[in-house]
Protein backbone atom coordinates (compact mmCIF):
# COMPACT_ATOMS: atom_id res chain seq x y z
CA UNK A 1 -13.19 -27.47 46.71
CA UNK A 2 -10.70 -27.81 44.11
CA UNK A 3 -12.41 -28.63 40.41
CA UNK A 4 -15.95 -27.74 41.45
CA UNK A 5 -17.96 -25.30 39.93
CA UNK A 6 -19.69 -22.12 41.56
CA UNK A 7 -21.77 -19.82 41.00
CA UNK A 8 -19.14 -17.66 42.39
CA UNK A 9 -17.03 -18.80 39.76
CA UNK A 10 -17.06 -15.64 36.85
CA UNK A 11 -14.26 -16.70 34.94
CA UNK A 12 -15.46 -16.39 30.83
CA UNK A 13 -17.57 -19.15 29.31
CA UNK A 14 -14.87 -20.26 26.67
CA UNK A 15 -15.62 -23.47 24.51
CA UNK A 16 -12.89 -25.50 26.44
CA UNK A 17 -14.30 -24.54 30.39
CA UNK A 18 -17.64 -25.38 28.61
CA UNK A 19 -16.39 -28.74 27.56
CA UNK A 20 -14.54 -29.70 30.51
CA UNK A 21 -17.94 -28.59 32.48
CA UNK A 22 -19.90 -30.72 30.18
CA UNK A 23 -17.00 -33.62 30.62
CA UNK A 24 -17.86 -33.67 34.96
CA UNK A 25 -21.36 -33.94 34.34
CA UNK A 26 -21.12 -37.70 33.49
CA UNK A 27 -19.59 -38.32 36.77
CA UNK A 28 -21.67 -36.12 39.12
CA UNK A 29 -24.90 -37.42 40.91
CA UNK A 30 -27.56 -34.34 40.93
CA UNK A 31 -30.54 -33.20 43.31
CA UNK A 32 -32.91 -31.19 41.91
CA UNK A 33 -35.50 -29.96 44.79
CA UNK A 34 -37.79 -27.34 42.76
CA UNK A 35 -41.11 -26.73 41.78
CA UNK A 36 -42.12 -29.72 39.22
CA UNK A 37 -44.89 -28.71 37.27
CA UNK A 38 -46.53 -30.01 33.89
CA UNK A 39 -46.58 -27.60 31.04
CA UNK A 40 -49.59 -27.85 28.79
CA UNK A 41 -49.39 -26.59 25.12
CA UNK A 42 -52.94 -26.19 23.07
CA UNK A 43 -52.90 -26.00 19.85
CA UNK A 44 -55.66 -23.90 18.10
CA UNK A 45 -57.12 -24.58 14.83
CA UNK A 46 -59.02 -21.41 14.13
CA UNK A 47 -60.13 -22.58 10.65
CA UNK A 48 -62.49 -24.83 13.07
CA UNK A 49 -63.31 -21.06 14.71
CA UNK A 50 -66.87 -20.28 15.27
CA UNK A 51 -68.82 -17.37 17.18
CA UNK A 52 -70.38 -18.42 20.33
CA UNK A 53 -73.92 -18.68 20.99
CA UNK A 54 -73.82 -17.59 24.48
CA UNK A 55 -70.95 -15.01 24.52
CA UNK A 56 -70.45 -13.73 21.02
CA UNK A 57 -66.98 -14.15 20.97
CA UNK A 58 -65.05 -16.23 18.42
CA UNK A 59 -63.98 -19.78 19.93
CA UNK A 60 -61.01 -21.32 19.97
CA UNK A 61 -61.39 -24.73 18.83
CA UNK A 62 -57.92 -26.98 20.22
CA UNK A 63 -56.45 -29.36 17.60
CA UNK A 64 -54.30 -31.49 19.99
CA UNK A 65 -52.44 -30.79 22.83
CA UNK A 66 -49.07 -31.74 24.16
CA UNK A 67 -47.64 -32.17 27.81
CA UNK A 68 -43.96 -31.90 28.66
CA UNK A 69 -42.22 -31.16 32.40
CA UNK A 70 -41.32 -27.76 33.28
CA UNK A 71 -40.00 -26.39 36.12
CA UNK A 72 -37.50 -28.43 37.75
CA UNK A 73 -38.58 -31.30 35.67
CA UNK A 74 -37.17 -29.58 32.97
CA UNK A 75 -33.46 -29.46 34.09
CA UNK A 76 -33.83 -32.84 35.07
CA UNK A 77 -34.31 -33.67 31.46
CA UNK A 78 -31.87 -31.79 30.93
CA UNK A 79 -29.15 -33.27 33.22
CA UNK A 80 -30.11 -36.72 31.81
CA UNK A 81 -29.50 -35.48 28.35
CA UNK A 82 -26.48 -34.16 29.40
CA UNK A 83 -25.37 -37.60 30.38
CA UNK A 84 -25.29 -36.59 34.21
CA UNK A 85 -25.71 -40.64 35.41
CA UNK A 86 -27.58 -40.02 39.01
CA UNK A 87 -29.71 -37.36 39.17
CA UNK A 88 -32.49 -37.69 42.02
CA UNK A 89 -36.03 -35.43 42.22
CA UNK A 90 -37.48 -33.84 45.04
CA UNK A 91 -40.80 -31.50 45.38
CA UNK A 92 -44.05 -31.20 46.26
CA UNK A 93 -47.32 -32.64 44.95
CA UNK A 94 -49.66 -29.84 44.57
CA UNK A 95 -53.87 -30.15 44.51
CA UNK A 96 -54.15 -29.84 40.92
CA UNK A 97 -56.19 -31.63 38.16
CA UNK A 98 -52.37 -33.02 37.03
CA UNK A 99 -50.87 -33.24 40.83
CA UNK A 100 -53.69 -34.96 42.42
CA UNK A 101 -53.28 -38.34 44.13
């Protein structure tokens, strides 16, 4: 269709396709079907580092951790931050300690 965007679509990347690209995403509604997953970041403070009794090995004490989506979570954060006004999920809840019921 006229005005869409495809991947098909190799024309050059210039800063005015970009913006007019950027322009239709506040009037498009979005489905994102994709693996939604929750990435994990620890944070190590080795100063807190200690060798292990039972293995030896120096630990790896964690400081804090953070939690953000990835996956297809991710470019739905994305395509709200873009301004894209309807964007709708769809996936699959896993058997995980985060995807349990």
């Amino acid at each position: 269709m006229a005005g869409n965007v495809t991947i098909r679509d190799r024309a050059p990347l210039t800063e005015s396709r970009l913006r007019r690209i950027l322009d239709k995403i506040t009037r498009t509604r979005a489905l994102v079907v994709g693996d939604y997953c929750l990435d994990l970041y620890w944070f190590v403070d080795s100063s807190k580092s200690e060798k292990s009794l039972e293995t030896g090995l120096t630990t790896n004490p964690i400081s804090r951790q953070r939690y953000s989506p990835g996956g297809a979570g991710n470019v739905v954060n994305n395509l709200v931050a873009a301004g894209c006004p309807d964007v709708r999920a769809l996936g699959v809840i896993g058997d995980d300690p985060w995807g349990a019921r």
